[in-house]
N, C-alpha and C. Protein backbone atom coordinates (compact mmCIF):
# COMPACT_ATOMS: atom_id res chain seq x y z
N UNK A 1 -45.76 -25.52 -75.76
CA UNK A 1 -44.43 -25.57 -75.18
C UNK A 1 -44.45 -24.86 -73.84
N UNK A 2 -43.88 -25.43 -72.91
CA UNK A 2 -43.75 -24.70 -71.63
C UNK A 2 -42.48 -24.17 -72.03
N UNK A 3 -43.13 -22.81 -71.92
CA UNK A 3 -41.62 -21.76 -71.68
C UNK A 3 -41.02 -21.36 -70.27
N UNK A 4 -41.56 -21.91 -69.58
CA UNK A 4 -40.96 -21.47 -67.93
C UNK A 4 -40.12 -22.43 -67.67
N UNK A 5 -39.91 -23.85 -68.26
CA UNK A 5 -39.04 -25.08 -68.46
C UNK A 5 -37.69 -24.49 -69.28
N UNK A 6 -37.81 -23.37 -70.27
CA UNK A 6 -36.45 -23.25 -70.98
C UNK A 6 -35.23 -22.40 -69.48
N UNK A 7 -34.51 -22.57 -70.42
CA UNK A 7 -33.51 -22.08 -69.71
C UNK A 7 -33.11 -21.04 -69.42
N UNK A 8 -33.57 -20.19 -70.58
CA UNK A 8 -33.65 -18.78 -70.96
C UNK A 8 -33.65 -17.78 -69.67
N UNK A 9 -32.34 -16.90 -69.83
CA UNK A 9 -32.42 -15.58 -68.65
C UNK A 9 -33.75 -14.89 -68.69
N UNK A 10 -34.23 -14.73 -67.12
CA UNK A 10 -35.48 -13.80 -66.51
C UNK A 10 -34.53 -12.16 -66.99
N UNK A 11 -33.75 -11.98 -66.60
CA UNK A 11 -33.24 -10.75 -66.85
C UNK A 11 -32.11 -10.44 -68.22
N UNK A 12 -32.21 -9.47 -68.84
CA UNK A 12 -31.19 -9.32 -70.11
C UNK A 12 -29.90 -9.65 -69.67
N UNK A 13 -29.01 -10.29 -71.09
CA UNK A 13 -27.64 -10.67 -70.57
C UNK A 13 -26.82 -10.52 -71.68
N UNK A 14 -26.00 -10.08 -71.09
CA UNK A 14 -24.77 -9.28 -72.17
C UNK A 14 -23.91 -10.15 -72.95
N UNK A 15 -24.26 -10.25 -74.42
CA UNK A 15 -23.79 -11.17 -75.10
C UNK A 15 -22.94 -11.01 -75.67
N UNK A 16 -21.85 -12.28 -76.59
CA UNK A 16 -20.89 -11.30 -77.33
C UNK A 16 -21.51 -11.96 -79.16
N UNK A 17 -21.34 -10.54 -79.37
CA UNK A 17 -22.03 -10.46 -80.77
C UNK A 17 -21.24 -11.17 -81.64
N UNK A 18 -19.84 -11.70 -81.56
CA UNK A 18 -19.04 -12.36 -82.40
C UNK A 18 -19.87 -14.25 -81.94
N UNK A 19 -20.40 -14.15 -81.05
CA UNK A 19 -21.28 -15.76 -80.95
C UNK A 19 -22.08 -15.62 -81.75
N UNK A 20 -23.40 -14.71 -81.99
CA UNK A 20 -24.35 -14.26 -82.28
C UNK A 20 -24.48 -14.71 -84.05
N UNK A 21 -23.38 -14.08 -84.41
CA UNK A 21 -22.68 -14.10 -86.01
C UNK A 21 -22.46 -15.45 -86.54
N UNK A 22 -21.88 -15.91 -85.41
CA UNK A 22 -21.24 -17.25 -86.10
C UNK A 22 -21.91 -18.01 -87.04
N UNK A 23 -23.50 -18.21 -86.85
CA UNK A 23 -23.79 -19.29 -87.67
C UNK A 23 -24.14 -18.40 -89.11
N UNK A 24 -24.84 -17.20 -88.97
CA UNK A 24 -24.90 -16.59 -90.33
C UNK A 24 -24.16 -15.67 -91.42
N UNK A 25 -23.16 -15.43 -90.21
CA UNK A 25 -21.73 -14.53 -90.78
C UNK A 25 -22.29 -12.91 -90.40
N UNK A 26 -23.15 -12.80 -90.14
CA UNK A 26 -23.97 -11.63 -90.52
C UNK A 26 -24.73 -11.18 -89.41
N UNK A 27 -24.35 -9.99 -88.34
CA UNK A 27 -25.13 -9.86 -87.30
C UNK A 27 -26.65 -9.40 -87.60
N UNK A 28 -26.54 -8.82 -88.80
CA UNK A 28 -28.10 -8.02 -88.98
C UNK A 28 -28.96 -9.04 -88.98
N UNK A 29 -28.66 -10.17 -89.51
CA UNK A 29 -29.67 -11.47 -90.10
C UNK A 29 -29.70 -12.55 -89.20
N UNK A 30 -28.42 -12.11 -88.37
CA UNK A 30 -29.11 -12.54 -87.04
C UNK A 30 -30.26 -12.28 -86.07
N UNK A 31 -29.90 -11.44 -85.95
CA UNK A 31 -30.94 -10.55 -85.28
C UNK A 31 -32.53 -10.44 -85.97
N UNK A 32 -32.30 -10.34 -87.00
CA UNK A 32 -33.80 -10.71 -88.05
C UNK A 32 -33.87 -11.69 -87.90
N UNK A 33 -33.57 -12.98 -87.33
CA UNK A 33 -33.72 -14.61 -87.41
C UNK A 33 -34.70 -14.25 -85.74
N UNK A 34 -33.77 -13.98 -84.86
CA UNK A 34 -34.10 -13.96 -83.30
C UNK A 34 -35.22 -13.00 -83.58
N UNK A 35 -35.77 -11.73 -84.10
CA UNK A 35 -36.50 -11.21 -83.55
C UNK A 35 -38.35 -11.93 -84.68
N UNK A 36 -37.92 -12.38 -85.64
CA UNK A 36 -38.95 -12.65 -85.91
C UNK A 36 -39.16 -14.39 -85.30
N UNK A 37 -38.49 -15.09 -85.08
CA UNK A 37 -38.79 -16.03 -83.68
C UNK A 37 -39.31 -15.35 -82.48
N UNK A 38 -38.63 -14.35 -81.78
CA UNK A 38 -39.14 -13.84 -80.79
C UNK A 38 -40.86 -13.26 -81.16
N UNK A 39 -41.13 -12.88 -82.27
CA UNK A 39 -42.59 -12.08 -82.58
C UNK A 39 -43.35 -13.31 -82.75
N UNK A 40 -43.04 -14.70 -83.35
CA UNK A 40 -43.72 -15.77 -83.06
C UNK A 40 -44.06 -16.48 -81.55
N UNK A 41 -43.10 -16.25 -80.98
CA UNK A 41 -42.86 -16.62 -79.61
C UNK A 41 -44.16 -16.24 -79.03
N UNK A 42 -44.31 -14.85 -79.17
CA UNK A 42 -45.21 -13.88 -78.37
C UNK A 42 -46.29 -13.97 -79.01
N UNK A 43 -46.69 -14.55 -80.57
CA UNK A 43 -47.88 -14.57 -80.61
C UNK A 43 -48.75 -15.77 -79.84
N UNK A 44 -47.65 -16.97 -80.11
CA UNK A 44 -48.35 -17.90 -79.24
C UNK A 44 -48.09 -17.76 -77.89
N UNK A 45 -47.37 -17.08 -76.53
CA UNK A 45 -47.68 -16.88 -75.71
C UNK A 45 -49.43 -16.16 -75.40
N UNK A 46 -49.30 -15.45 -76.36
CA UNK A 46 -50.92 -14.28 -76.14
C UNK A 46 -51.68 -15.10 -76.32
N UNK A 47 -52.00 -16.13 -77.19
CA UNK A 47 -52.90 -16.98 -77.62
C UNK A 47 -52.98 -17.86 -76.89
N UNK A 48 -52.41 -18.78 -76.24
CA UNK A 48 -52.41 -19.46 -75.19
C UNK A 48 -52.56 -18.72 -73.91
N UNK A 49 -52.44 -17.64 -73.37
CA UNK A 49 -53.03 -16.57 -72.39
C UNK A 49 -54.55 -15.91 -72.56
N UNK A 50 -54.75 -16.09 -73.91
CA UNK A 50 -56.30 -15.59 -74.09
C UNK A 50 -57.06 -16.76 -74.06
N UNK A 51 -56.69 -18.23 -74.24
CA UNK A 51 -57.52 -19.12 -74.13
C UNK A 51 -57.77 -19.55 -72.79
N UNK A 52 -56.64 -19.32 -72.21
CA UNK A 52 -56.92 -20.15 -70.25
C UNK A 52 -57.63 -18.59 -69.82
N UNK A 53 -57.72 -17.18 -70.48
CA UNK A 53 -58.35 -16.39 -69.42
C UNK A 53 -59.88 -16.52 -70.27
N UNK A 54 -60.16 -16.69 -71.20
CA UNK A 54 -61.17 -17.35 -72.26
C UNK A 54 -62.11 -17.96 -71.34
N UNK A 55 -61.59 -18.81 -70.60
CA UNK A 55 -62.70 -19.91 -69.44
C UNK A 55 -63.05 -18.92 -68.06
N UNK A 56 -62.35 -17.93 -67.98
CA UNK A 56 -63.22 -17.17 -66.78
C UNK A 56 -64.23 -15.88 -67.32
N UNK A 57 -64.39 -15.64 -68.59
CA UNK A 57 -65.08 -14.69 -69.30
C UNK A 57 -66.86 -15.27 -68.30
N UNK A 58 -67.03 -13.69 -68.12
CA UNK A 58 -68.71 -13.68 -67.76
C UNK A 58 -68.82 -12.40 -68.15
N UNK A 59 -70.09 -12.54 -68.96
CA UNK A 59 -70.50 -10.85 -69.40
C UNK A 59 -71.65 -10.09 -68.18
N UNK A 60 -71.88 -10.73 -66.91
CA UNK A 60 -72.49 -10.45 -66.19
C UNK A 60 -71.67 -10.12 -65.11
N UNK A 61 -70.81 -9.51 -64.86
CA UNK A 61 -69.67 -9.97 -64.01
C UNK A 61 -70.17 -8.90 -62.08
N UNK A 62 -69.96 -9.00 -61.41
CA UNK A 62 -70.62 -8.90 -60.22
C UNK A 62 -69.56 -8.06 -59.51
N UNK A 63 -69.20 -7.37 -58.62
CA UNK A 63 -68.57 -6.79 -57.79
C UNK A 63 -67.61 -7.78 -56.92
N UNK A 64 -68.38 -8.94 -56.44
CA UNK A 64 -67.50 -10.35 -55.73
C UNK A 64 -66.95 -10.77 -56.40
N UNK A 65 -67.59 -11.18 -58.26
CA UNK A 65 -66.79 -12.02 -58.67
C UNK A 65 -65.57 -11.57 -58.91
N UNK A 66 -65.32 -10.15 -59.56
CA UNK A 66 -64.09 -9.75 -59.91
C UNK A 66 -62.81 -9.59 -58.52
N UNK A 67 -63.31 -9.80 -57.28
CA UNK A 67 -62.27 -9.44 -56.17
C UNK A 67 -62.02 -11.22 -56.00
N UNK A 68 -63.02 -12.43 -56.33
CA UNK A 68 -63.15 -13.68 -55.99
C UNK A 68 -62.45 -14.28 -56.88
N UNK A 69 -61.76 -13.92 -57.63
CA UNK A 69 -61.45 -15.07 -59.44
C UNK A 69 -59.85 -14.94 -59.12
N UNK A 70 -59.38 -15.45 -57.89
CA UNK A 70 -57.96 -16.06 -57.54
C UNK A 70 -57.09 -16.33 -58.75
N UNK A 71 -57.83 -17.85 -59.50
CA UNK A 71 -57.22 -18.37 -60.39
C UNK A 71 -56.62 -17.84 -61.29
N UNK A 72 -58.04 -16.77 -62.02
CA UNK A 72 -57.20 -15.58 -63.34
C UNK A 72 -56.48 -15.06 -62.99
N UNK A 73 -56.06 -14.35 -61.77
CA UNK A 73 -54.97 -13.60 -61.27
C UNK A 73 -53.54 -14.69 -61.03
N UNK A 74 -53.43 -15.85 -61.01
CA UNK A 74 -52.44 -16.71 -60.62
C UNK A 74 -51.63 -17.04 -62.07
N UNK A 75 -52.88 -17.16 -63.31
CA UNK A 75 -52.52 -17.63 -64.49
C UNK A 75 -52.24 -16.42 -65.33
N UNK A 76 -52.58 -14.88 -64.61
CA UNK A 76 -51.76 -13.50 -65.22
C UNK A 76 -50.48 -13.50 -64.88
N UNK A 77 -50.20 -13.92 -63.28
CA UNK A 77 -48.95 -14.22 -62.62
C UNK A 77 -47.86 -14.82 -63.08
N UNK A 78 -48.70 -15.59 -63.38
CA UNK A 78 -47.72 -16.90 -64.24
C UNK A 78 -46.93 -16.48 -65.53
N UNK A 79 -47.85 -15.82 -66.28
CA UNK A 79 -47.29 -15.24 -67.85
C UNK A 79 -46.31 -14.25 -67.44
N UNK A 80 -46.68 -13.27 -66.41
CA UNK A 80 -46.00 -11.92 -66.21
C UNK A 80 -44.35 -13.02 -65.99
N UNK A 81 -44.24 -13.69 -65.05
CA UNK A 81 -42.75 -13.96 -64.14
C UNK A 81 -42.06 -14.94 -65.85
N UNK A 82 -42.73 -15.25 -66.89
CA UNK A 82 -42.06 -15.88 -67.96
C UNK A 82 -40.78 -14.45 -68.75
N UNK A 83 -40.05 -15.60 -68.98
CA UNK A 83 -38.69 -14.62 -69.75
C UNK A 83 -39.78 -14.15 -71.21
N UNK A 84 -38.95 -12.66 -71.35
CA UNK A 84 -39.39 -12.14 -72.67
C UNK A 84 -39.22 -12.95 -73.44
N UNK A 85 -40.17 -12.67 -75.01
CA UNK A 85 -40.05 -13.66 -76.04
C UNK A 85 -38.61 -13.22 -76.69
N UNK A 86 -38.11 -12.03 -76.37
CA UNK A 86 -37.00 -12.11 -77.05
C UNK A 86 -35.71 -12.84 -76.38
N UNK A 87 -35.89 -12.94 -75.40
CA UNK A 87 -34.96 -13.70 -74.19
C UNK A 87 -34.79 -15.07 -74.71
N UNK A 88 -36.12 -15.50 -75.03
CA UNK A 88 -36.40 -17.05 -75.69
C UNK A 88 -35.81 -17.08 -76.70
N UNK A 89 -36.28 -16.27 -77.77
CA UNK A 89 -36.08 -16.41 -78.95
C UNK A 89 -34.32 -16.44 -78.75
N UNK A 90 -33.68 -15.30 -78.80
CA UNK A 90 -31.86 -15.20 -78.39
C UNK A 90 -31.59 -16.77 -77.83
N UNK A 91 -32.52 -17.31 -76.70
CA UNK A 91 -31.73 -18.05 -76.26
C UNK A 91 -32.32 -20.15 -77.23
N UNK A 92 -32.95 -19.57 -77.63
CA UNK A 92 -33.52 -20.61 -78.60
C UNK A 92 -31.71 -20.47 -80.04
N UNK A 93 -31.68 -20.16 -80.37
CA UNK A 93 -30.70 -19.45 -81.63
C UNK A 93 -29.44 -19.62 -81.13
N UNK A 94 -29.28 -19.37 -79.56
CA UNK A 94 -27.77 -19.51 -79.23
C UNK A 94 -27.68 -21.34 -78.84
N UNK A 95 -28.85 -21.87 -78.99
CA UNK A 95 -28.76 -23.33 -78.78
C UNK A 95 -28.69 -24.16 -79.97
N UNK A 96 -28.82 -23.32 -81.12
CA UNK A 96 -29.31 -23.95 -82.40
C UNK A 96 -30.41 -24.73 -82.88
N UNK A 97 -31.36 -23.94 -81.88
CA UNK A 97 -32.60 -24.95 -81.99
C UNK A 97 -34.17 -24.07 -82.62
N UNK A 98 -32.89 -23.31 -83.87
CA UNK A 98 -34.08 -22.18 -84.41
C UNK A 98 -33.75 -22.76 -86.03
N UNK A 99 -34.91 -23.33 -86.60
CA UNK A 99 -34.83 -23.58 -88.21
C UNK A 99 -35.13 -22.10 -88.86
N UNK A 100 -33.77 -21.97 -89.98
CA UNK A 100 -34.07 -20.80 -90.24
C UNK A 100 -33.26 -21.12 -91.92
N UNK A 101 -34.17 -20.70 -92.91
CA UNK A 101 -33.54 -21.09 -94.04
C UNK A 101 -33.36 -19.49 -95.13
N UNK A 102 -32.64 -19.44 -96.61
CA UNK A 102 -32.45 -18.01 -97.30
C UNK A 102 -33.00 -18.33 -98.34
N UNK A 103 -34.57 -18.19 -98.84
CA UNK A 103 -34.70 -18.64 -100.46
C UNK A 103 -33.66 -18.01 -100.70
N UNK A 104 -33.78 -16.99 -100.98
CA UNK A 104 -32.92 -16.45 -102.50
C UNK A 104 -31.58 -16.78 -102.49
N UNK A 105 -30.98 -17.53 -101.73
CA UNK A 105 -29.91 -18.13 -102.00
C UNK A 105 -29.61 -19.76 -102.16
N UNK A 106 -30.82 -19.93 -101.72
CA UNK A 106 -31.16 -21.47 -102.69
C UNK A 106 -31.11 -22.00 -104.10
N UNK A 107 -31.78 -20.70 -104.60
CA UNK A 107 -31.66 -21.20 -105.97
C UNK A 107 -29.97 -21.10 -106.93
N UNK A 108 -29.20 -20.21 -105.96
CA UNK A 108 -28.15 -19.66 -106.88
C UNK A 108 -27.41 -20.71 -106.76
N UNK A 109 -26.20 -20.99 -108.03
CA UNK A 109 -24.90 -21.78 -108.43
C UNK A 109 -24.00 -21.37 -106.98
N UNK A 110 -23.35 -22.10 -106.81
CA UNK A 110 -22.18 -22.04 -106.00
C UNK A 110 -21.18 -21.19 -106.47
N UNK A 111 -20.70 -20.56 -106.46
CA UNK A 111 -19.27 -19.48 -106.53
C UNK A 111 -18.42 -20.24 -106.74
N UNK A 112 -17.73 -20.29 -107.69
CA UNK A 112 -16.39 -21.95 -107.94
C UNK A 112 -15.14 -20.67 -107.86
């Protein structure tokens, strides 16, 4: 996924927590929805950052090469200027575009 394509604020933005609630009734479990999206977010950001810096690995590495390797420095660049994963994640959730389900309230009867 290109995350520099979302929409998601570069800088924090002051939300109102009565949006936040709406879909679960429940700010805490909100927030447990967004932040463990956001901790997924960031694992695959790192992982996809260790594989493109993965292709400039040399265990011989030289005095030139490290001042010469433009590219790795453009594709550190690149990750650094991306919105936090929690920025994503918040703004993934305020779009409704976060699957998020409750076993333990799956199995129970309905309340009549």
């Amino acid at each position: 996924m290109d995350y520099k394509k979302s929409k998601a604020p570069v800088n924090t933005v002051t939300r109102n927590i009565m949006d936040l609630c709406d879909e679960t009734g429940n700010i805490y479990e909100s927030v447990a929805i967004i932040s463990k999206r956001a901790n997924q977010i960031s694992a695959q950001i790192k992982e996809d950052l260790s594989k493109k810096l993965a292709e400039f690995a040399s265990y011989n590495d030289t005095l030139e090469e490290v001042f010469e390797n433009r590219e790795q420095i453009e594709i550190s660049r690149y990750y650094e200027k991306l919105p936090k994963p929690s920025l994503l994640a918040t703004q993934e959730f305020v779009e409704d575009r976060v699957y998020w389900r409750e076993p333990q309230r799956e199995g129970q009867k309905p309340v009549e």
